[in-house]
N, C-alpha and C. Protein backbone atom coordinates (compact mmCIF):
# COMPACT_ATOMS: atom_id res chain seq x y z
N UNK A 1 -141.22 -114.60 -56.15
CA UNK A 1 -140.73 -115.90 -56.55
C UNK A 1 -139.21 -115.93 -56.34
N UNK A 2 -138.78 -116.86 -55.81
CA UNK A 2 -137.46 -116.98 -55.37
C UNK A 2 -136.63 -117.26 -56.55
N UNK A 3 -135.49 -117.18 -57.07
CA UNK A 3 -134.33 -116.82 -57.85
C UNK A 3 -134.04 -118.60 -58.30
N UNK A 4 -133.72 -118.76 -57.22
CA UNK A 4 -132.96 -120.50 -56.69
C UNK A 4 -133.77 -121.44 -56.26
N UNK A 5 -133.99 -122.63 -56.60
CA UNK A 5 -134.04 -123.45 -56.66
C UNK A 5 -133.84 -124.76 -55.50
N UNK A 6 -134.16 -125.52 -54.89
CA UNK A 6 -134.00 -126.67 -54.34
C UNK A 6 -132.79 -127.57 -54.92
N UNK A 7 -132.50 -127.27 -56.20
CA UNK A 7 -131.44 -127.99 -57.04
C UNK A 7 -130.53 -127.85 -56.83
N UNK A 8 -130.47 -126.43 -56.57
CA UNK A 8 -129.35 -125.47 -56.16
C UNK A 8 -128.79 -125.69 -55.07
N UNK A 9 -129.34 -125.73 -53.79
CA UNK A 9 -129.33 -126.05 -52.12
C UNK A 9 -129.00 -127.75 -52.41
N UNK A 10 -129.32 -128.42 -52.77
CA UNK A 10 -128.89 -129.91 -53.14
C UNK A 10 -127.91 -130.46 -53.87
N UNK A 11 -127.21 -129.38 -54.08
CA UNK A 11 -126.13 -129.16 -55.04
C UNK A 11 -124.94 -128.99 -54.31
N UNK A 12 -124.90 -128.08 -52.89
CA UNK A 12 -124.08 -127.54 -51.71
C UNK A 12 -123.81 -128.99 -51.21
N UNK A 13 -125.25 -129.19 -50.99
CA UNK A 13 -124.92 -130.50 -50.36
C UNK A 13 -124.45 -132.07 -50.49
N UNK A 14 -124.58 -131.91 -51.86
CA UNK A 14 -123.63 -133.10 -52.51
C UNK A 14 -122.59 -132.67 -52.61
N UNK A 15 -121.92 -131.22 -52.67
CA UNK A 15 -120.25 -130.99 -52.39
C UNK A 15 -120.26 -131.43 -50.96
N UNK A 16 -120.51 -131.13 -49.81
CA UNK A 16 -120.23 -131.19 -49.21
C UNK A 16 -120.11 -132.99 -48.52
N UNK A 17 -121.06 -133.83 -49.35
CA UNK A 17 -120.78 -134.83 -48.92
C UNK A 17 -120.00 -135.60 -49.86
N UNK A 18 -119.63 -135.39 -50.93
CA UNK A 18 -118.18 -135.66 -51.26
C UNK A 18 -116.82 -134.99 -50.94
N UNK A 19 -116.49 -133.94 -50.19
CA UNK A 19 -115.56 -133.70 -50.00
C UNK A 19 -115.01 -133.99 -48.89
N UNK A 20 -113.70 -134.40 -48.83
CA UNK A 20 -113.14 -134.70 -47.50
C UNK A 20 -112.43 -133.50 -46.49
N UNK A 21 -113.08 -133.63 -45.17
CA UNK A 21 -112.37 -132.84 -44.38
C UNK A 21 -111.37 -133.08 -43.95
N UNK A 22 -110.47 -132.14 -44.10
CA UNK A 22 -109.16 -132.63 -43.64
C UNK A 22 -108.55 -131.86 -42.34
N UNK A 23 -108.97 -130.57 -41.87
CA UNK A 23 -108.80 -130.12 -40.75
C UNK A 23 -110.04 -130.03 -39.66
N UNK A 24 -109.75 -130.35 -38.32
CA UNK A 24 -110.62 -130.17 -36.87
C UNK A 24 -111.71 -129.34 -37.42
N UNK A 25 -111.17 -127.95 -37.56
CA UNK A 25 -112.38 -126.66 -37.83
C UNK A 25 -113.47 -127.46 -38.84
N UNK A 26 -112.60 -128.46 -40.13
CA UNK A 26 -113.25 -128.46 -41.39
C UNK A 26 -114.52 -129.40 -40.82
N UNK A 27 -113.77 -130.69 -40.02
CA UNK A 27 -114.65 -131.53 -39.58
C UNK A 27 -116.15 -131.12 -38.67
N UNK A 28 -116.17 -130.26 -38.00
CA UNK A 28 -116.83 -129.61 -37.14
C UNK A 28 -117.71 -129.11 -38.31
N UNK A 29 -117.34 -127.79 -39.21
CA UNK A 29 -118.65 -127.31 -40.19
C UNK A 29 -119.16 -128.35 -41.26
N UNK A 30 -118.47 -129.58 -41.49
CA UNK A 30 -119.13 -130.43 -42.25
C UNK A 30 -120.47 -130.68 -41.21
N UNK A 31 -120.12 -131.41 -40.25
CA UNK A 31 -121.01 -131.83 -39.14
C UNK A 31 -122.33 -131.00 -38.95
N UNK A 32 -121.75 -129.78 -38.55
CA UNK A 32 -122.72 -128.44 -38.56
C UNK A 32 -124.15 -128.41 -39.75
N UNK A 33 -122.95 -128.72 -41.47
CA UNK A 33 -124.25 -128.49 -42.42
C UNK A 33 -124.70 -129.62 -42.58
N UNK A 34 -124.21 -130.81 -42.04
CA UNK A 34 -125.32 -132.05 -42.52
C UNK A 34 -126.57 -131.87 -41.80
N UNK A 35 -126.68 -131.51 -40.28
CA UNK A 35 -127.34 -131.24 -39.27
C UNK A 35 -128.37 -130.29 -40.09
N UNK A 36 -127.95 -129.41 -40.14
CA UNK A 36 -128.82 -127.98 -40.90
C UNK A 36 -129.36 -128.19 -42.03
N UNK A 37 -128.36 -128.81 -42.76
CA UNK A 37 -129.45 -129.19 -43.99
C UNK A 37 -130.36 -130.31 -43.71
N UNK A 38 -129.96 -131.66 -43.05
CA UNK A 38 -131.17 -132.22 -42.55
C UNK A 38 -132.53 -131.68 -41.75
N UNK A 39 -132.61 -130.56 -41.33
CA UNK A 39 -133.18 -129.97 -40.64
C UNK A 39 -134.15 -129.00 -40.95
N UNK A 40 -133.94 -128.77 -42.58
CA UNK A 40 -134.59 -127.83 -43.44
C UNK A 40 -135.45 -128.76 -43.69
N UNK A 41 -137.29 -127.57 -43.55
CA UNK A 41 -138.40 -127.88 -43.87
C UNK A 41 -138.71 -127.64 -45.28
N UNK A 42 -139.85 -127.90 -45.21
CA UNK A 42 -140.48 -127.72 -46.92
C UNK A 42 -140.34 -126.51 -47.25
N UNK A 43 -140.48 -125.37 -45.97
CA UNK A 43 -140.87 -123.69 -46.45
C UNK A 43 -139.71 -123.10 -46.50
N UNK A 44 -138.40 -124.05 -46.16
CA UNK A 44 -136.70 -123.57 -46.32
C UNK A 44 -136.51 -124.02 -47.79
N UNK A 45 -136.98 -125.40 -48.23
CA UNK A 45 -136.72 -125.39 -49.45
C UNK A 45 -137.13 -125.37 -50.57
N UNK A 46 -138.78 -124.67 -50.00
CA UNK A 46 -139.60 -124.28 -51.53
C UNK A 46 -139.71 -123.34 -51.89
N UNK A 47 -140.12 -122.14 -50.68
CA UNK A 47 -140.42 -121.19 -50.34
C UNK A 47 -139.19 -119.93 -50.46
N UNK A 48 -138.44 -120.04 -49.15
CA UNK A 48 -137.37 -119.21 -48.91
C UNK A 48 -136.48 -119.70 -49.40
N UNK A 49 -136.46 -120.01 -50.55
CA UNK A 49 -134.52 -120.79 -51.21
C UNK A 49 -133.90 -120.00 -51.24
N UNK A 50 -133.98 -118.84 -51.55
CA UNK A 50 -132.86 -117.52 -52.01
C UNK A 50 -132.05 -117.53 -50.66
N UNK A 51 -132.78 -117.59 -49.55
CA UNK A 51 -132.28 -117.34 -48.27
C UNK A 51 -131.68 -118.54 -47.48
N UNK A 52 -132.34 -119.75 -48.03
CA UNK A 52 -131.53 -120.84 -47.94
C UNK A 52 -130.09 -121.05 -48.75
N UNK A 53 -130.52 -120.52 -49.96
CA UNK A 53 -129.12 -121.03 -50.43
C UNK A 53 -128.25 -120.15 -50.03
N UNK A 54 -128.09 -118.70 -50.10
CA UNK A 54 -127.11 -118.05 -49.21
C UNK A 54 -126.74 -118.53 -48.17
N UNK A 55 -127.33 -119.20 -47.28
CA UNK A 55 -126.66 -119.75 -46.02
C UNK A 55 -126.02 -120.65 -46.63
N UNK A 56 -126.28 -121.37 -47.35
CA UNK A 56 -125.59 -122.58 -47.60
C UNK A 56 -124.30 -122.51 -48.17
N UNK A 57 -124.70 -121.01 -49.22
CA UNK A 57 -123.26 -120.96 -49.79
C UNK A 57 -122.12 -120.76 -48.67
N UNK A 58 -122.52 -119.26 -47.72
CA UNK A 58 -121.89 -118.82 -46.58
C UNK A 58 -121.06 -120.43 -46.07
N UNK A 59 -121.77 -121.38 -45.80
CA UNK A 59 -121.12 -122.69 -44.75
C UNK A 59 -120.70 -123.18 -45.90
N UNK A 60 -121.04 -123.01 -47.03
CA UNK A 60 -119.80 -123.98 -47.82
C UNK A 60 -118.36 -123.45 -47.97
N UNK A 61 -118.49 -122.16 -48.27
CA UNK A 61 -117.25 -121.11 -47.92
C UNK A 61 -116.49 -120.89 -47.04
N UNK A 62 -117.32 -120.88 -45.52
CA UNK A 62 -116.28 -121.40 -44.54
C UNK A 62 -116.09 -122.72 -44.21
N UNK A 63 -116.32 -123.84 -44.85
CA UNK A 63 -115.95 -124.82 -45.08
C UNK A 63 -114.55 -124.62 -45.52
N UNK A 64 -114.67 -124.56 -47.02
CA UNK A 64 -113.57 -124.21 -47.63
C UNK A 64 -112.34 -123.72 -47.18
N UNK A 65 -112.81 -122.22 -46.53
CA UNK A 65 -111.41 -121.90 -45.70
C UNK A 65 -111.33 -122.43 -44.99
N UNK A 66 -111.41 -122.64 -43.39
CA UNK A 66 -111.38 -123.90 -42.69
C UNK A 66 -110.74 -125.00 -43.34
N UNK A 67 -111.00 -125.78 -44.71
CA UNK A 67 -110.33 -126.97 -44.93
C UNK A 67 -109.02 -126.77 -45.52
N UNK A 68 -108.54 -125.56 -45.94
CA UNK A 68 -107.46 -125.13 -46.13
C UNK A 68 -106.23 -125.60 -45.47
N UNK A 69 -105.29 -126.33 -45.66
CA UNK A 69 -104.46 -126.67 -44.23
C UNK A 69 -102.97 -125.52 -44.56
N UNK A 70 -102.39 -125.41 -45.93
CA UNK A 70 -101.83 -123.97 -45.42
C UNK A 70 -101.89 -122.62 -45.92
N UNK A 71 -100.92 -122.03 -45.21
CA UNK A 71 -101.51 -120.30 -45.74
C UNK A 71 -101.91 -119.84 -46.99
N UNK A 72 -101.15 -120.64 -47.96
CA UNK A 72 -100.97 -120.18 -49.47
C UNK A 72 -102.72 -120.97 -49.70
N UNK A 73 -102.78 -122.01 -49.18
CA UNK A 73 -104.22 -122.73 -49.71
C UNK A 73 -105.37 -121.25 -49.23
N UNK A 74 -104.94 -121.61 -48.09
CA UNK A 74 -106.28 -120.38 -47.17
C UNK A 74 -106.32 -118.85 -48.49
N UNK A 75 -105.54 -118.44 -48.29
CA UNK A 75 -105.17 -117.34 -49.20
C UNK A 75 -106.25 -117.38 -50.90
N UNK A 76 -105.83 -118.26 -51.26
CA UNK A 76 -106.50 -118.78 -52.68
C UNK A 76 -107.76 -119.20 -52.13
N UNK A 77 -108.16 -119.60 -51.49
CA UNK A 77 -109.69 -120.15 -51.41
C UNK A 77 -110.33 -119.00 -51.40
N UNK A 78 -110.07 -117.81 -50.56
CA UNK A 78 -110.68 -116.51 -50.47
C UNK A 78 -110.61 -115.69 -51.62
N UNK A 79 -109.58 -116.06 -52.15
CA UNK A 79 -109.56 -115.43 -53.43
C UNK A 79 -110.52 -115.65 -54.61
N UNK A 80 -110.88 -117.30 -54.28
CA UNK A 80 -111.73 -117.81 -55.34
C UNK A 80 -113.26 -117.03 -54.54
N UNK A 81 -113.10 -117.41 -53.23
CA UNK A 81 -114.34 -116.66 -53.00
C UNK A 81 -114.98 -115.63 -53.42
N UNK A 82 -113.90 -114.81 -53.26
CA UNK A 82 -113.88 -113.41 -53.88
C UNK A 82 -113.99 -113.01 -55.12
N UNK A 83 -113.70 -113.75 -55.99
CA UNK A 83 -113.53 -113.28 -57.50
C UNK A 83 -113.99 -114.21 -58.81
N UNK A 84 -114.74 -115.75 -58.00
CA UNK A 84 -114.93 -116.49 -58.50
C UNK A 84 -116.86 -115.90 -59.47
N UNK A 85 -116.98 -116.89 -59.96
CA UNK A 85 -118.54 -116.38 -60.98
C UNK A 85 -119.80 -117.34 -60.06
N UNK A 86 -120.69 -115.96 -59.96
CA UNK A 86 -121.46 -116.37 -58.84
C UNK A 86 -122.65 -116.81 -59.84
N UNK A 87 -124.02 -117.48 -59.06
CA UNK A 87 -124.97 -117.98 -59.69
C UNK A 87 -125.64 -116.69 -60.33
N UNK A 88 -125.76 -115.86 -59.38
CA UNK A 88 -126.41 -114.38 -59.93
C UNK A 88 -125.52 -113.99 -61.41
N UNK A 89 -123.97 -113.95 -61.52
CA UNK A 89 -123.78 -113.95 -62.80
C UNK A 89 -123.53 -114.61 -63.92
N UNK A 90 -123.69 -116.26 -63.65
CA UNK A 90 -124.55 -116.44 -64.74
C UNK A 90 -126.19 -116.48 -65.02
N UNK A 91 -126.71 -116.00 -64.37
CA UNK A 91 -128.35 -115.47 -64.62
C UNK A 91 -128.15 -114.25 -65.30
N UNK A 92 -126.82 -113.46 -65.21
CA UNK A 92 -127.43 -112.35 -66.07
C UNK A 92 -127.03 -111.15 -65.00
N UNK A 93 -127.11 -111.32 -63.99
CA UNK A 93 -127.31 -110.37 -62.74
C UNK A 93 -126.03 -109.86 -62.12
N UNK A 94 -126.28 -108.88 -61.41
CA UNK A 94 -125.17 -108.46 -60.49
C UNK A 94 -124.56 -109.21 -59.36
N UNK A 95 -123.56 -109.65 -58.95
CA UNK A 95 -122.97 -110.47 -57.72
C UNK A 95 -123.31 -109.97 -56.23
N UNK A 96 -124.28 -110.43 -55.56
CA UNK A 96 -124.83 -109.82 -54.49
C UNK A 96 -124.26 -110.48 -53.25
N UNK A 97 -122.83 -110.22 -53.18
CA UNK A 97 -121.64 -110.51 -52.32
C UNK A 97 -121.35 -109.21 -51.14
N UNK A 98 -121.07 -109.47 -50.20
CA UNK A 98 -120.80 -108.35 -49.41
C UNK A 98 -119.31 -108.24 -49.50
N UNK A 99 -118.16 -107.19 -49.17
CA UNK A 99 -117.21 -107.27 -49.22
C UNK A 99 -116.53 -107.77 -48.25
N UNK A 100 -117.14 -108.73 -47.39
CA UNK A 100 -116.40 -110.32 -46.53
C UNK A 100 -116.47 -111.25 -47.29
N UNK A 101 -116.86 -111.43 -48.21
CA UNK A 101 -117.72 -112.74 -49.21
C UNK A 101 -118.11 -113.68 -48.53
N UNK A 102 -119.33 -113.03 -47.70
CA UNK A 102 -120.46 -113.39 -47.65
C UNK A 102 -121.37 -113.18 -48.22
N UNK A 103 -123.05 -113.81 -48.57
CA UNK A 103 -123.80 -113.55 -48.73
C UNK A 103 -124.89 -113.51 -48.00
N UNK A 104 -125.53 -112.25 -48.06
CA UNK A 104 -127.12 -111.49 -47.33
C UNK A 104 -128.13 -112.91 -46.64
N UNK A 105 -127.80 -112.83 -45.61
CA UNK A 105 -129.51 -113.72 -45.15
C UNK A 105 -130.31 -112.90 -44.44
N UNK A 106 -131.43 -113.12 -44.17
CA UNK A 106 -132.09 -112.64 -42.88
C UNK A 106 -131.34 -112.99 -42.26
N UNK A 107 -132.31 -111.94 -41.16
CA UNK A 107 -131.24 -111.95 -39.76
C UNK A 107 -132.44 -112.55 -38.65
N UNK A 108 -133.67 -112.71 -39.18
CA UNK A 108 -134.77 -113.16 -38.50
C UNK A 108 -135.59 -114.15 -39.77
N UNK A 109 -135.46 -115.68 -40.09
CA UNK A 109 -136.09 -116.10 -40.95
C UNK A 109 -137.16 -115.56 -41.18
N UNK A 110 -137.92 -115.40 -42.42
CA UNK A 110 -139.33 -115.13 -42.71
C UNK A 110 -139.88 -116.00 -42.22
N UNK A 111 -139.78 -117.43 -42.25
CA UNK A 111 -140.92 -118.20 -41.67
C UNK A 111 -141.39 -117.96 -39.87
N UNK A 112 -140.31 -117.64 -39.46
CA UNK A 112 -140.44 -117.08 -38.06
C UNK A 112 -141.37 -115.54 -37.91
N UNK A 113 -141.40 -114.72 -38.89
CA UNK A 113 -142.25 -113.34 -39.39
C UNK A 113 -143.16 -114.28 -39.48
N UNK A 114 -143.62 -115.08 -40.57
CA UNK A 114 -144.63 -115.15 -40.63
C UNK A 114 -145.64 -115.91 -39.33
N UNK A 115 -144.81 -116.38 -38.73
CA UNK A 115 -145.25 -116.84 -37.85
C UNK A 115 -146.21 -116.12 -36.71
N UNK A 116 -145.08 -115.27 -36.23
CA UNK A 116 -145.45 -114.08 -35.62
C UNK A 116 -146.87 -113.16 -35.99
N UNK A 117 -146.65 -113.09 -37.10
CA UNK A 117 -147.73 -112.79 -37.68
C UNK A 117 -149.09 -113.19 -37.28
N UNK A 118 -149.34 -114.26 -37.91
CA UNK A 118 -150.15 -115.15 -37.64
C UNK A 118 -150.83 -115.10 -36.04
N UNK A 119 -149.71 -115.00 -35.26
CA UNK A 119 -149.86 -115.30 -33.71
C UNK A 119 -150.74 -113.83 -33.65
N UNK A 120 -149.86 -112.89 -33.90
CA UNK A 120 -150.22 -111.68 -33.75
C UNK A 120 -151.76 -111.26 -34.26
N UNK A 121 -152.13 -111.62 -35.44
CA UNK A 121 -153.60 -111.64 -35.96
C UNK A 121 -154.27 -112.15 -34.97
N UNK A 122 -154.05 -113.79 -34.65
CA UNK A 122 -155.42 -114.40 -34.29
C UNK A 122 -155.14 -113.72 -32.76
N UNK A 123 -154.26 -112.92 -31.88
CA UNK A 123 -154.57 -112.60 -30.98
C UNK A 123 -155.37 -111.22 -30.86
N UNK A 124 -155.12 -110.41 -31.52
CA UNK A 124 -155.73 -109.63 -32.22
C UNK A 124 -157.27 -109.56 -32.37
N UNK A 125 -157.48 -110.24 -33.13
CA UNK A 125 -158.69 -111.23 -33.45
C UNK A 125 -159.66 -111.69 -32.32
N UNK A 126 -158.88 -112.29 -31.62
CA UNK A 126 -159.61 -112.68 -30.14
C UNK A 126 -160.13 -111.68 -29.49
N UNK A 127 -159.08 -110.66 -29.27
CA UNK A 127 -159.31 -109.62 -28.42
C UNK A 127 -160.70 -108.90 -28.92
N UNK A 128 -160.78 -108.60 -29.99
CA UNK A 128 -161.94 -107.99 -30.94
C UNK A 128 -163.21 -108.72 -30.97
N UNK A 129 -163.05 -109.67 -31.20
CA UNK A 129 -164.31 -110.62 -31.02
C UNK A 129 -165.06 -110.34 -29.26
N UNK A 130 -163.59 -110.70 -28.00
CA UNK A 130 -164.43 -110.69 -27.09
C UNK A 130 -165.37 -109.35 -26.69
N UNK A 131 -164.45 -108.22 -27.12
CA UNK A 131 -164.76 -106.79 -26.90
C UNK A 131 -166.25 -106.82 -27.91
N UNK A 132 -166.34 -107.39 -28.97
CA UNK A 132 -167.45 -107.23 -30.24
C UNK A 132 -168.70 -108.13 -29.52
N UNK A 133 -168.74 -109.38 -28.55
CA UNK A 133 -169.32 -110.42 -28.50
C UNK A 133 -169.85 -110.56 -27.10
N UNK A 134 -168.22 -110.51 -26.15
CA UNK A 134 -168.69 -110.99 -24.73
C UNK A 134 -168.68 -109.90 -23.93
N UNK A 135 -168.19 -108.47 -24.05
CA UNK A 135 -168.30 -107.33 -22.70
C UNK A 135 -169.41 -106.42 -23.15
N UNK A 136 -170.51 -106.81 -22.35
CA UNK A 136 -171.90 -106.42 -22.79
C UNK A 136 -171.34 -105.14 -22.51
N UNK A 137 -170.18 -104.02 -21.74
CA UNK A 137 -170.21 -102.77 -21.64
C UNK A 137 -169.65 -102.12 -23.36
N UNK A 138 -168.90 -102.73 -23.92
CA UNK A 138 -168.43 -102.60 -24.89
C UNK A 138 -169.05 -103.07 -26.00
N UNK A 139 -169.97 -103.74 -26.15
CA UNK A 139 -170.41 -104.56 -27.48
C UNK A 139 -170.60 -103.55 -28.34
N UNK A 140 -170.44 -103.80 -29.82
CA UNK A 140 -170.63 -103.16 -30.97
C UNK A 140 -172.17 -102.98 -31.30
N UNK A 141 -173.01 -103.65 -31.35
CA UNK A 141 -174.14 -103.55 -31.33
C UNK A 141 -174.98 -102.95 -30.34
N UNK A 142 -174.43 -102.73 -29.33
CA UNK A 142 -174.94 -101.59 -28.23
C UNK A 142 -174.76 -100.64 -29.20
N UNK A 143 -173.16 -100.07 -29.16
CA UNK A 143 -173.33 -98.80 -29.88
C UNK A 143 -173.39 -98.14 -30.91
N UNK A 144 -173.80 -99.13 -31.60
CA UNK A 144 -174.50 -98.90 -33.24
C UNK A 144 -176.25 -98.84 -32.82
N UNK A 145 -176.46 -98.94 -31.24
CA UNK A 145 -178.11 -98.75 -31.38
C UNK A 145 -177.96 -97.56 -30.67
N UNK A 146 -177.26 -96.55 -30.32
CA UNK A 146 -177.21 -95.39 -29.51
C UNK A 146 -177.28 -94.33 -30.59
């Protein structure tokens, strides 16, 4: 059972559509997550949220820096990145931040595994059936009568 919530991921995204971009870079990753989040299926946001919302946080963060326009801003945003209170600690939990402050996604969605999967069974499957059904040299019932 996933951690997070749909509330949560809908939450990114109402920051992000109230906030104004104010630099090129910023304008570009706003663009980027409206796209992406429009683009998320049911199994991104029922299913895999944990892994959704990490991405989301990730693009809201480089949002952030990106919208930074100077050094001292850039500087402090990372800082907040860095040291700010994550959802994991107020649940109670440890901050499951990497030391880029980023956070962990797949690197191959699960729904794409599972996919594979799937493909992989029913081909599987096929193969067995024809070997079990249609190559009278091979049939199973031949050689369960030997």
């Amino acid at each position: 059972m996933s951690d997070f919530s749909t509330d949560d991921i809908d939450s990114i995204a109402s920051y992000f559509g109230r906030t104004p971009a104010v630099t090129p870079a910023a304008v570009k990753l706003k663009d980027k997550f409206t796209i992406w989040f429009k683009d998320l299926g049911w199994y991104d946001r029922n299913m895999d949220t944990d892994n959704t919302f990490n991405e989301a946080r990730n693009r809201r963060n480089e949002f952030n820096e990106k919208n930074a326009v100077t050094v001292e801003e850039r500087k402090n945003v990372k800082r907040v990145i860095m040291t700010g209170f994550t959802a994991e600690e107020a649940q109670g939990r440890p901050k499951v931040m990497l030391s880029t402050g980023r956070y962990v996604t797949d690197a191959v969605p699960t729904k794409w595994l599972v996919g594979a999967g799937i493909v992989i069974a029913a081909g599987v499957a096929g193969f067995v059936a024809k070997k079990v059904y249609y190559d009278p040299e091979a049939a199973l019932v031949k050689r369960l009568a030997r």
